[in-house]
Structure formats: C-alpha cells, structure tokens
N, C-alpha and C. Protein backbone atom coordinates (compact mmCIF):
# COMPACT_ATOMS: atom_id res chain seq x y z
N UNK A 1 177.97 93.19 -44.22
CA UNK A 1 178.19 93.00 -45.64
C UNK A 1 176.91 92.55 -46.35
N UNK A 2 176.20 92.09 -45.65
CA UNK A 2 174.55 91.41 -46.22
C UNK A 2 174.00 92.38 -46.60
N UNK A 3 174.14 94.20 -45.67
CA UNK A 3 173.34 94.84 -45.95
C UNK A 3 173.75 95.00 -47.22
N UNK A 4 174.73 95.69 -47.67
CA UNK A 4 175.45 96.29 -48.78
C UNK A 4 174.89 95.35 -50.16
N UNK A 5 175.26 93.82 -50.04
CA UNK A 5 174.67 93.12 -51.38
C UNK A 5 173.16 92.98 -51.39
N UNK A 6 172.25 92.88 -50.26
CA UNK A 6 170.68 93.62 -50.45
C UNK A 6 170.94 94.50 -50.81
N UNK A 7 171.55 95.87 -50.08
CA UNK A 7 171.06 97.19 -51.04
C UNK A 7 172.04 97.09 -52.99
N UNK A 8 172.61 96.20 -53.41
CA UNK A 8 173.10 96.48 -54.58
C UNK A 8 172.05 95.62 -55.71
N UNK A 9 171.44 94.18 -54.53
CA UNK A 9 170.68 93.69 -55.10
C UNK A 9 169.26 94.23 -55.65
N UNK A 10 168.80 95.00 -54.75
CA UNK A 10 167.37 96.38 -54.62
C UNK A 10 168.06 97.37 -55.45
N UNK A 11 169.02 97.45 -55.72
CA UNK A 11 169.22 99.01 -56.84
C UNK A 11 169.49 98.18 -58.22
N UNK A 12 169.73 97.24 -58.29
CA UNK A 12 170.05 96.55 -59.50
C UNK A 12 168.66 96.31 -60.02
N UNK A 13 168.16 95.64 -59.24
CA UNK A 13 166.28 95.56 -59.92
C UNK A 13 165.94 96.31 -60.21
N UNK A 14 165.69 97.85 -59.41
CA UNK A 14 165.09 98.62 -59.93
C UNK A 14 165.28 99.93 -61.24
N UNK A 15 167.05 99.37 -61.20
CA UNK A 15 167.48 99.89 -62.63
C UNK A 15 167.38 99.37 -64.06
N UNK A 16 167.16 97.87 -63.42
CA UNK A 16 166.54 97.28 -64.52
C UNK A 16 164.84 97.07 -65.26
N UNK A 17 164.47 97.58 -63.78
CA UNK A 17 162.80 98.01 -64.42
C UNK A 17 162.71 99.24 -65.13
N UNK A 18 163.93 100.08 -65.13
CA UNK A 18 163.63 101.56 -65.14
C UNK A 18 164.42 101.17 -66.79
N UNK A 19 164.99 100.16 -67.31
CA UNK A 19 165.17 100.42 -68.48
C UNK A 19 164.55 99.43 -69.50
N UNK A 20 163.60 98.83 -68.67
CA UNK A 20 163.11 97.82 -69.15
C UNK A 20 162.00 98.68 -69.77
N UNK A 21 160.98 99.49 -68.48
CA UNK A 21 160.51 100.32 -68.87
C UNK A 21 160.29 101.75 -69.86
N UNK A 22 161.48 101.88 -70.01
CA UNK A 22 162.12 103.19 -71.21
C UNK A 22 162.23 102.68 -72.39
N UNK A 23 162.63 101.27 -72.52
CA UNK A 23 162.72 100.01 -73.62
C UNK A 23 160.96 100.24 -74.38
N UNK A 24 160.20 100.02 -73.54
CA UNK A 24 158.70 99.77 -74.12
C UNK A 24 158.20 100.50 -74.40
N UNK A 25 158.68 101.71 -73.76
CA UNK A 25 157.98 103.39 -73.73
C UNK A 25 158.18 103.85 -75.23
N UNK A 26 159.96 103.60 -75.42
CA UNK A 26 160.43 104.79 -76.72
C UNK A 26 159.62 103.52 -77.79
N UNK A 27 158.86 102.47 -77.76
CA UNK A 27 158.32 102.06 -79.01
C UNK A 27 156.89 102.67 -79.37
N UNK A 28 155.95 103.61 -78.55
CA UNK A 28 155.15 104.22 -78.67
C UNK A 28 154.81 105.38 -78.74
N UNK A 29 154.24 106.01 -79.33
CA UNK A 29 154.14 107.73 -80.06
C UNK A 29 153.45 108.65 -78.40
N UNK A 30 154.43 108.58 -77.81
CA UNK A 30 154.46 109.70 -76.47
C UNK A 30 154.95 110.66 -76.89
N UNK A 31 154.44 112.02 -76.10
CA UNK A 31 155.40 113.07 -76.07
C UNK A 31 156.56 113.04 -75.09
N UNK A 32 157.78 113.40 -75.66
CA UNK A 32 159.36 113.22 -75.29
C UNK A 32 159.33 114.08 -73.95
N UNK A 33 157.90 114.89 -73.77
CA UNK A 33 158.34 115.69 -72.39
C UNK A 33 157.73 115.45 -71.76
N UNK A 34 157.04 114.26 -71.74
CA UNK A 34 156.51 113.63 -70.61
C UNK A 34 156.91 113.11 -69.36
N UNK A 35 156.64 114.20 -68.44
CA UNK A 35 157.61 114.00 -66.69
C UNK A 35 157.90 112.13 -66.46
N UNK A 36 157.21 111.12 -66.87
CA UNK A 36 157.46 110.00 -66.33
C UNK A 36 158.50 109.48 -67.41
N UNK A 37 158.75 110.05 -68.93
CA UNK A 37 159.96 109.52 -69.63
C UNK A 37 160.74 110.46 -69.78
N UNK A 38 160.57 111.39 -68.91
CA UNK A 38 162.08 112.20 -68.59
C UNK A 38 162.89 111.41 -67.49
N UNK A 39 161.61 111.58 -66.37
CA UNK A 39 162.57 110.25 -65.08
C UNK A 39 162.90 109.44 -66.00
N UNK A 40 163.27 108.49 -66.38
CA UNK A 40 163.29 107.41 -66.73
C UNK A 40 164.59 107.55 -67.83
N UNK A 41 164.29 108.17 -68.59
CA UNK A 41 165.56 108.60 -69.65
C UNK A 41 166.65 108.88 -68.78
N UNK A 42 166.34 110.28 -67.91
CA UNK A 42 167.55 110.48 -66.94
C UNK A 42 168.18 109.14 -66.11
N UNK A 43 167.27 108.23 -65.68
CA UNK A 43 167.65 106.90 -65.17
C UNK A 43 168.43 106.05 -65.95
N UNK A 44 168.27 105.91 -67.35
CA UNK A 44 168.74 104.86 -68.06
C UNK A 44 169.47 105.20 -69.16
N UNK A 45 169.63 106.56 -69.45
CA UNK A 45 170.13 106.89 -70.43
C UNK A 45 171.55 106.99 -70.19
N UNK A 46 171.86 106.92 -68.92
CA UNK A 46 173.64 107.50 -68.50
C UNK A 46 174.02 105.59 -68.54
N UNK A 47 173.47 104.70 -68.18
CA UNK A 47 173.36 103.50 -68.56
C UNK A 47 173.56 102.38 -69.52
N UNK A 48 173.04 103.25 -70.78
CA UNK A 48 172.83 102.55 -72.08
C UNK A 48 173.97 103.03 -72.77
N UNK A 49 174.05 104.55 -72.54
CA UNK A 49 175.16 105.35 -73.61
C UNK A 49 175.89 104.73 -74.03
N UNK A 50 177.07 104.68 -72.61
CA UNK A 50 178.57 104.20 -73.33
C UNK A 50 178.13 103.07 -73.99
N UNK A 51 177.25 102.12 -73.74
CA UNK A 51 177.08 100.72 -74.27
C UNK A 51 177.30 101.36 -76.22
N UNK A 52 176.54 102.12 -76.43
CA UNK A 52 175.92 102.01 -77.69
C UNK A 52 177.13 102.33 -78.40
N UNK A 53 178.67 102.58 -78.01
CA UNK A 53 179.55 102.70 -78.59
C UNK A 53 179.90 101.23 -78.84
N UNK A 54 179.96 100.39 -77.97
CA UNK A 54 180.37 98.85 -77.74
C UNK A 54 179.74 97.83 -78.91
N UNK A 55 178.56 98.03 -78.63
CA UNK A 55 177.17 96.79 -79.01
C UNK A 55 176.78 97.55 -80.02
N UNK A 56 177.21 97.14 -81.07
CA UNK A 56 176.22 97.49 -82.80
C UNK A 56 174.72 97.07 -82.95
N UNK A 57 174.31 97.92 -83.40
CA UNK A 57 172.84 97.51 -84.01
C UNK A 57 172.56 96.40 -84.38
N UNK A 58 171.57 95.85 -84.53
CA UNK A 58 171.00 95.22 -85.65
C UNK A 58 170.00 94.85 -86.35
N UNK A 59 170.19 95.81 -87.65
CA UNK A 59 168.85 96.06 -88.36
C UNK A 59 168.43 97.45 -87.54
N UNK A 60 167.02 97.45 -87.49
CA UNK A 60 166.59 98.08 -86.63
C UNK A 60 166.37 98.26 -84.95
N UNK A 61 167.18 96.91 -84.55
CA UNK A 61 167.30 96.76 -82.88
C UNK A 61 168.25 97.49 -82.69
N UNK A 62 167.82 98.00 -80.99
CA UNK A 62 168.88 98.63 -80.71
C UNK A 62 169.27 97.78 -79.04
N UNK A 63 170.12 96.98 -79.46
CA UNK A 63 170.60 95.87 -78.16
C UNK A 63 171.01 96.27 -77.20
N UNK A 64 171.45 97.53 -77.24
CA UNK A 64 171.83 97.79 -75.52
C UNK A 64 171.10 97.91 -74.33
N UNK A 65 170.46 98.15 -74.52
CA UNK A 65 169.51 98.29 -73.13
C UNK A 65 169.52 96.81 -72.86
N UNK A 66 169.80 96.03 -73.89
CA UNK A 66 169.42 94.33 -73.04
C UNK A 66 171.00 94.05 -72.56
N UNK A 67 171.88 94.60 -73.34
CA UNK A 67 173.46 94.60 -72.66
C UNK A 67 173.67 94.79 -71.57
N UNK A 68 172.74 96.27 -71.14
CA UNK A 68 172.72 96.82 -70.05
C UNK A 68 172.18 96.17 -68.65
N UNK A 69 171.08 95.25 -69.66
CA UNK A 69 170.58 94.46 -68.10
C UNK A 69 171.52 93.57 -68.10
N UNK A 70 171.76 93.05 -68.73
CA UNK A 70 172.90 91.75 -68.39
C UNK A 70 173.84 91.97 -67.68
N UNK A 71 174.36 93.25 -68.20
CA UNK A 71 175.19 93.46 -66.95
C UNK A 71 175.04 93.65 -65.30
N UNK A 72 173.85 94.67 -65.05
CA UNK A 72 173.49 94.67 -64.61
C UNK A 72 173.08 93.28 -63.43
N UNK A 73 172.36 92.21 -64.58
CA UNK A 73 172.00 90.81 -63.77
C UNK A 73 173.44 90.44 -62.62
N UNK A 74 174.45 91.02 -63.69
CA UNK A 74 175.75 90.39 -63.50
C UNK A 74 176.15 90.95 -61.89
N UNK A 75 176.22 91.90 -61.93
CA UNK A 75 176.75 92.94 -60.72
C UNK A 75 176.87 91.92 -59.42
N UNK A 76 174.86 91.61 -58.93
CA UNK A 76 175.43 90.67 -57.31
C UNK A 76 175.47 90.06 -57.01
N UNK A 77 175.68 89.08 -58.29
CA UNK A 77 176.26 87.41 -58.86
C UNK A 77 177.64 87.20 -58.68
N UNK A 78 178.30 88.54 -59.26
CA UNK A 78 180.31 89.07 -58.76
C UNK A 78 180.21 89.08 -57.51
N UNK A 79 179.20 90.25 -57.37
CA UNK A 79 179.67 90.63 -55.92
C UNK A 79 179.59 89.63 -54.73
N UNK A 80 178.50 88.75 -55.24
CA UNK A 80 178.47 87.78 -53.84
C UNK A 80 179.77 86.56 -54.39
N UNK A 81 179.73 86.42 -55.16
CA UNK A 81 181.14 85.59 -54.95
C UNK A 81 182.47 86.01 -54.41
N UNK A 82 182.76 87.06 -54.85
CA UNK A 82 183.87 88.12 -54.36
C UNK A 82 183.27 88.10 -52.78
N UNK A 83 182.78 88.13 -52.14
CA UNK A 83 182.19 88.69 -50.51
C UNK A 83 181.38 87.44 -50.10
C-alpha cells in the first residue's frame, strides 16, 4: 500500500508542476504551438476545465488552476488517512 500512496504522491507533484507551469506560461506572448505548451495544456487542461464551471473569476484572475492544486494537495492527505 506504501507503494501506491508514493506513486499518487509522485503523480500529484508532478501535476502540479505541470499546471503551475502552464499558469506562468499562458501570462507571456508564446506561440500557442509551441511543442512544450501543447504538453502541458494537454496535461492540465483536462484538469482545470470542469473546475472553470465551479470557481468564478475574478476580475481578471482566473482561480482555477489554484483550485486545481488544492485539490490536488488534497488527494494523499485523504488517501493516507483513509489507508
């Protein structure tokens, strides 16, 4: 069972770099077909979506991606209590 919450703990980090990273990216004038913010969109974008129905704007922020980590944080904080 240790392995399983390491490996949820190692995929949780690195989904959260991957939208942490897409977070900093879409604030700078890149081109949209750039192979490293396509990975990355494809990574975080199935992620953020449903959120953005949930979590309203504000102003010009767009809060989900930080929803998203939170949840995220959340995941093997449950899981190790549950196990």
């Amino acid at each position: 069972m240790r392995f399983v919450l390491a490996y949820v703990g190692v995929l949780t980090q690195v989904l959260i770099y991957c939208i942490v990273a897409w977070s900093l990216i879409s604030w700078f004038p890149i081109r949209r077909d750039n192979p490293a913010l396509v990975i990355l969109r494809h990574i975080a974008e199935p992620l953020v979506n449903p959120l953005r129905r949930i979590v309203p704007r504000v102003g010009i922020l767009d809060l989900t991606p930080l929803a998203a980590i939170l949840i995220l944080i959340a995941i093997p904080y449950v899981l190790r209590l549950i196990f």
